[in-house]
Structure formats: C-alpha cells, structure tokens
N, C-alpha and C. Protein backbone atom coordinates (compact mmCIF):
# COMPACT_ATOMS: atom_id res chain seq x y z
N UNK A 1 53.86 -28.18 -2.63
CA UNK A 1 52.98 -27.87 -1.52
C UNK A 1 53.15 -26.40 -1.15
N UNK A 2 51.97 -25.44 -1.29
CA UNK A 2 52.33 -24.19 -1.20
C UNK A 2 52.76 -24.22 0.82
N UNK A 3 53.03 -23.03 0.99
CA UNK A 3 53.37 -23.05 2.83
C UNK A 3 52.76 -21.77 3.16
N UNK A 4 51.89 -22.34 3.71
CA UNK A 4 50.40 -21.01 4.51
C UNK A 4 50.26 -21.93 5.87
N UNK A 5 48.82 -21.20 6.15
CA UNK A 5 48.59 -21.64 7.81
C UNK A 5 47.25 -21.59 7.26
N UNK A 6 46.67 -22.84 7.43
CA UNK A 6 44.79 -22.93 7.08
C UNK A 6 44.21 -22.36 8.23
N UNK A 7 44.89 -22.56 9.60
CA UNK A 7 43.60 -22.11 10.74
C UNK A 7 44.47 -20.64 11.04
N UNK A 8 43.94 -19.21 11.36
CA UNK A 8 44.07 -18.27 11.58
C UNK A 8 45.06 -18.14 13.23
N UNK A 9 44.81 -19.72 14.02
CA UNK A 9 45.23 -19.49 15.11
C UNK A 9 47.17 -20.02 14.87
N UNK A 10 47.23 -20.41 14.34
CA UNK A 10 48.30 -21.17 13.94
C UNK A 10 49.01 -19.92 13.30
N UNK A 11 48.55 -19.35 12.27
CA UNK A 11 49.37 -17.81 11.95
C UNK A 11 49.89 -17.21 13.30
N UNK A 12 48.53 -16.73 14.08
CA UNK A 12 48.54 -16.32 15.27
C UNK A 12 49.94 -16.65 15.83
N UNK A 13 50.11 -18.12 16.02
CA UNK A 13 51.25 -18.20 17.26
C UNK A 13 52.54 -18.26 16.35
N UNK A 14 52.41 -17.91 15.32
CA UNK A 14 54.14 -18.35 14.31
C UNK A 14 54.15 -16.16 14.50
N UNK A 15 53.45 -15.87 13.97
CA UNK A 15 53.59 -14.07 14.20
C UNK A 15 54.48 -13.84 15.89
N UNK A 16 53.41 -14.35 16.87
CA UNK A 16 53.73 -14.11 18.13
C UNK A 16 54.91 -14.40 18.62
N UNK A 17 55.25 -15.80 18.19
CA UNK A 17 56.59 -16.40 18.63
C UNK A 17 57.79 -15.45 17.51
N UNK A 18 57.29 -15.22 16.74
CA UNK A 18 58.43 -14.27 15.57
C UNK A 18 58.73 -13.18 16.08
N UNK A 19 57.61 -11.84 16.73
CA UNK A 19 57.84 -10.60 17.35
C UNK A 19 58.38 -10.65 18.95
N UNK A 20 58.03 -12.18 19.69
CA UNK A 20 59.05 -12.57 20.84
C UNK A 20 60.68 -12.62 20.43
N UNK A 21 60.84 -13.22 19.52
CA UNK A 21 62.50 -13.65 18.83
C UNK A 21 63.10 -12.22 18.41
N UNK A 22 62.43 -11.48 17.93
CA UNK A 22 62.99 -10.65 17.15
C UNK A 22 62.82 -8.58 17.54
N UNK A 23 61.59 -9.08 18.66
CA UNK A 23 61.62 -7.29 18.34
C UNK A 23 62.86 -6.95 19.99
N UNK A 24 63.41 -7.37 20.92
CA UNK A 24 65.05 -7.23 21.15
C UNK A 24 65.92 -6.84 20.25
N UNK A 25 66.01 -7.56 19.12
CA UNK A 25 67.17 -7.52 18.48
C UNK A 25 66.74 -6.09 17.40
N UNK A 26 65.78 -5.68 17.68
CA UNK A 26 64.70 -4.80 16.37
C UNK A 26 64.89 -3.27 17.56
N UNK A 27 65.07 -3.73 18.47
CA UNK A 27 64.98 -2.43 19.60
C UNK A 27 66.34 -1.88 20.02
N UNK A 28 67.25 -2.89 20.33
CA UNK A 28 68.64 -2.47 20.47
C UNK A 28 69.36 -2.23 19.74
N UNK A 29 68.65 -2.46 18.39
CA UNK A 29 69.44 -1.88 16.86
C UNK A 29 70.57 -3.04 16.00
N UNK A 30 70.56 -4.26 16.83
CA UNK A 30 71.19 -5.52 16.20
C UNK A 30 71.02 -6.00 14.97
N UNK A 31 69.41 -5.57 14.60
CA UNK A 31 68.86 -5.82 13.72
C UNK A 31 68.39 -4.80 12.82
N UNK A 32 68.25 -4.11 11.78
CA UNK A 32 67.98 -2.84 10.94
C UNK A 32 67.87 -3.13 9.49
N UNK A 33 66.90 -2.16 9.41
CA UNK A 33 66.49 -2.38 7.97
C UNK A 33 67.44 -1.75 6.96
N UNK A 34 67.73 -2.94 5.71
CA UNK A 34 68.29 -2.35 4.63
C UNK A 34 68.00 -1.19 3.72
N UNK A 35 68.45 -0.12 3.61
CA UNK A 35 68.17 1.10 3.29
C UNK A 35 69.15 1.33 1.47
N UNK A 36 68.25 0.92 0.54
CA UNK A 36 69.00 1.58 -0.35
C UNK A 36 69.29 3.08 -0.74
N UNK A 37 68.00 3.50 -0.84
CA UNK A 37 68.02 5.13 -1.17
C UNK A 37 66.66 5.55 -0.58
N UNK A 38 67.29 7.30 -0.38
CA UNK A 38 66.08 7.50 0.43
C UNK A 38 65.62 8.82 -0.80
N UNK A 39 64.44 9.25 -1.19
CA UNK A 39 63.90 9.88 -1.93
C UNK A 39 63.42 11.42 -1.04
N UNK A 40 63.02 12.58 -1.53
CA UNK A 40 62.19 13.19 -1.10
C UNK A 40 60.70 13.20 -1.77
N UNK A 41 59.83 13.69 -1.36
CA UNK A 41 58.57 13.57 -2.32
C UNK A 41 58.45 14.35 -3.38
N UNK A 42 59.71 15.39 -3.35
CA UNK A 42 59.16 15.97 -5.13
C UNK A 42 59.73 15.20 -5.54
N UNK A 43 60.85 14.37 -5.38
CA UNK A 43 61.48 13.31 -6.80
C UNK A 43 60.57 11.87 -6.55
N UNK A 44 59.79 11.98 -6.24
CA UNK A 44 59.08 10.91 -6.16
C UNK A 44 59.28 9.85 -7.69
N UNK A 45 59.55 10.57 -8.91
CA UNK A 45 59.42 9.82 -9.94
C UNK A 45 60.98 9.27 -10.20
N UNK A 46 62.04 9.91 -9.28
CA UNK A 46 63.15 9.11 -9.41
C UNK A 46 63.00 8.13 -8.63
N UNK A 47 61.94 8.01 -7.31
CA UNK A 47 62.18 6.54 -6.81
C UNK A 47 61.65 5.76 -7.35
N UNK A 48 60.42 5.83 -8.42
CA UNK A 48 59.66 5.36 -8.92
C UNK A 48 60.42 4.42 -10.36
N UNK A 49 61.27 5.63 -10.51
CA UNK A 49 62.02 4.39 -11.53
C UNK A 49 63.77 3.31 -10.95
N UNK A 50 63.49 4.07 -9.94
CA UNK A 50 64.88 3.17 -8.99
C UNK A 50 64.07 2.23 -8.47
N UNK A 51 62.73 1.89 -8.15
CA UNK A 51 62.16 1.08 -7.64
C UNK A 51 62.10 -0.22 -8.74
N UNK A 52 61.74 0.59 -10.47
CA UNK A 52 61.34 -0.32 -11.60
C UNK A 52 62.41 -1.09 -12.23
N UNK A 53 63.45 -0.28 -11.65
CA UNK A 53 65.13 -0.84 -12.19
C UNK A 53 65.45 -2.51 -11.95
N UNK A 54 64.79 -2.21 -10.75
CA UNK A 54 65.40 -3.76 -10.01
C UNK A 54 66.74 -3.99 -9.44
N UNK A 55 67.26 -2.77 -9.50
CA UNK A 55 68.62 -2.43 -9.70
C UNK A 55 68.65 -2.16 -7.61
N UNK A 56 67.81 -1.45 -7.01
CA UNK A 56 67.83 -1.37 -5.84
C UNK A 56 68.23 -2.98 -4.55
N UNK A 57 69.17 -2.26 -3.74
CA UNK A 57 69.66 -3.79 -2.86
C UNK A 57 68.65 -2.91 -1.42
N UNK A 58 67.65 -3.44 -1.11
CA UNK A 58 67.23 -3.05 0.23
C UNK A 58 65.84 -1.91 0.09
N UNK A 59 65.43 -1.24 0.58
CA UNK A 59 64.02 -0.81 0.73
C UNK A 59 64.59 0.58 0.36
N UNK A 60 63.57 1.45 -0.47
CA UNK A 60 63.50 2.58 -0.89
C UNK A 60 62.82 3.68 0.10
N UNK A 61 63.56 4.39 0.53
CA UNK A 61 62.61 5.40 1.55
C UNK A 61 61.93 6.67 0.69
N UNK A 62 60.88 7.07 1.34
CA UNK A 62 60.17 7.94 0.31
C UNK A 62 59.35 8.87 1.82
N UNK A 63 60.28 9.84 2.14
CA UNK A 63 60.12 10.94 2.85
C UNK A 63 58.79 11.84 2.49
N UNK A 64 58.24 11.99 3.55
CA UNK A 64 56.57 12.82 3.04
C UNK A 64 56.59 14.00 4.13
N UNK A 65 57.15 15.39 3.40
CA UNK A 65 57.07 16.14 5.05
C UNK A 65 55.78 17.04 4.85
C-alpha cells in the first residue's frame, strides 16, 4: 500500500501539525541540519561528484556569492 494523502486537505493538516511540532525545536537550534560538506561555486564539479559518490552522510552545501 503506497502512503500518500488522496484529499489535499489531509496533507494540509499532517504539514501543519509537523511545522507546529517541529519549527521550536528548528528555531532554538535543538534541531539542525546535517551538513556534510560545504562547496564554493567554482568547485561546483567537486560537489557534483561528492554528491555522485554516495559516499556523502548529510546535505551538501553549495555557496553562490
């Protein structure tokens, strides 16, 4: 049985009740995103293959100044 939401309102209140639970813990810093490596944009093609590795634990940052 795949696990979706057929009526749009039902997404609606699982989102709502999720950003109630969680954006506290997202604001006081309890909670933070996993950061493997952070790139600049000229090496863009080293994140590109640290991304293809699979080898990365957590989200790739890719700095654009």
């Amino acid at each position: 049985m795949p696990f979706g939401f057929s009526r749009s309102e039902k997404l609606g209140a699982v989102l709502s009740g999720a950003v109630s639970a969680l954006a506290p813990a997202l604001l006081d810093g309890r909670v933070q995103p996993l950061i493997d490596s952070r790139y600049d944009f000229r090496t863009v093609f080293e994140a590109v293959r640290r991304l293809a590795s699979h080898q990365a634990l957590g989200k790739i940052v890719l700095a654009v100044h």
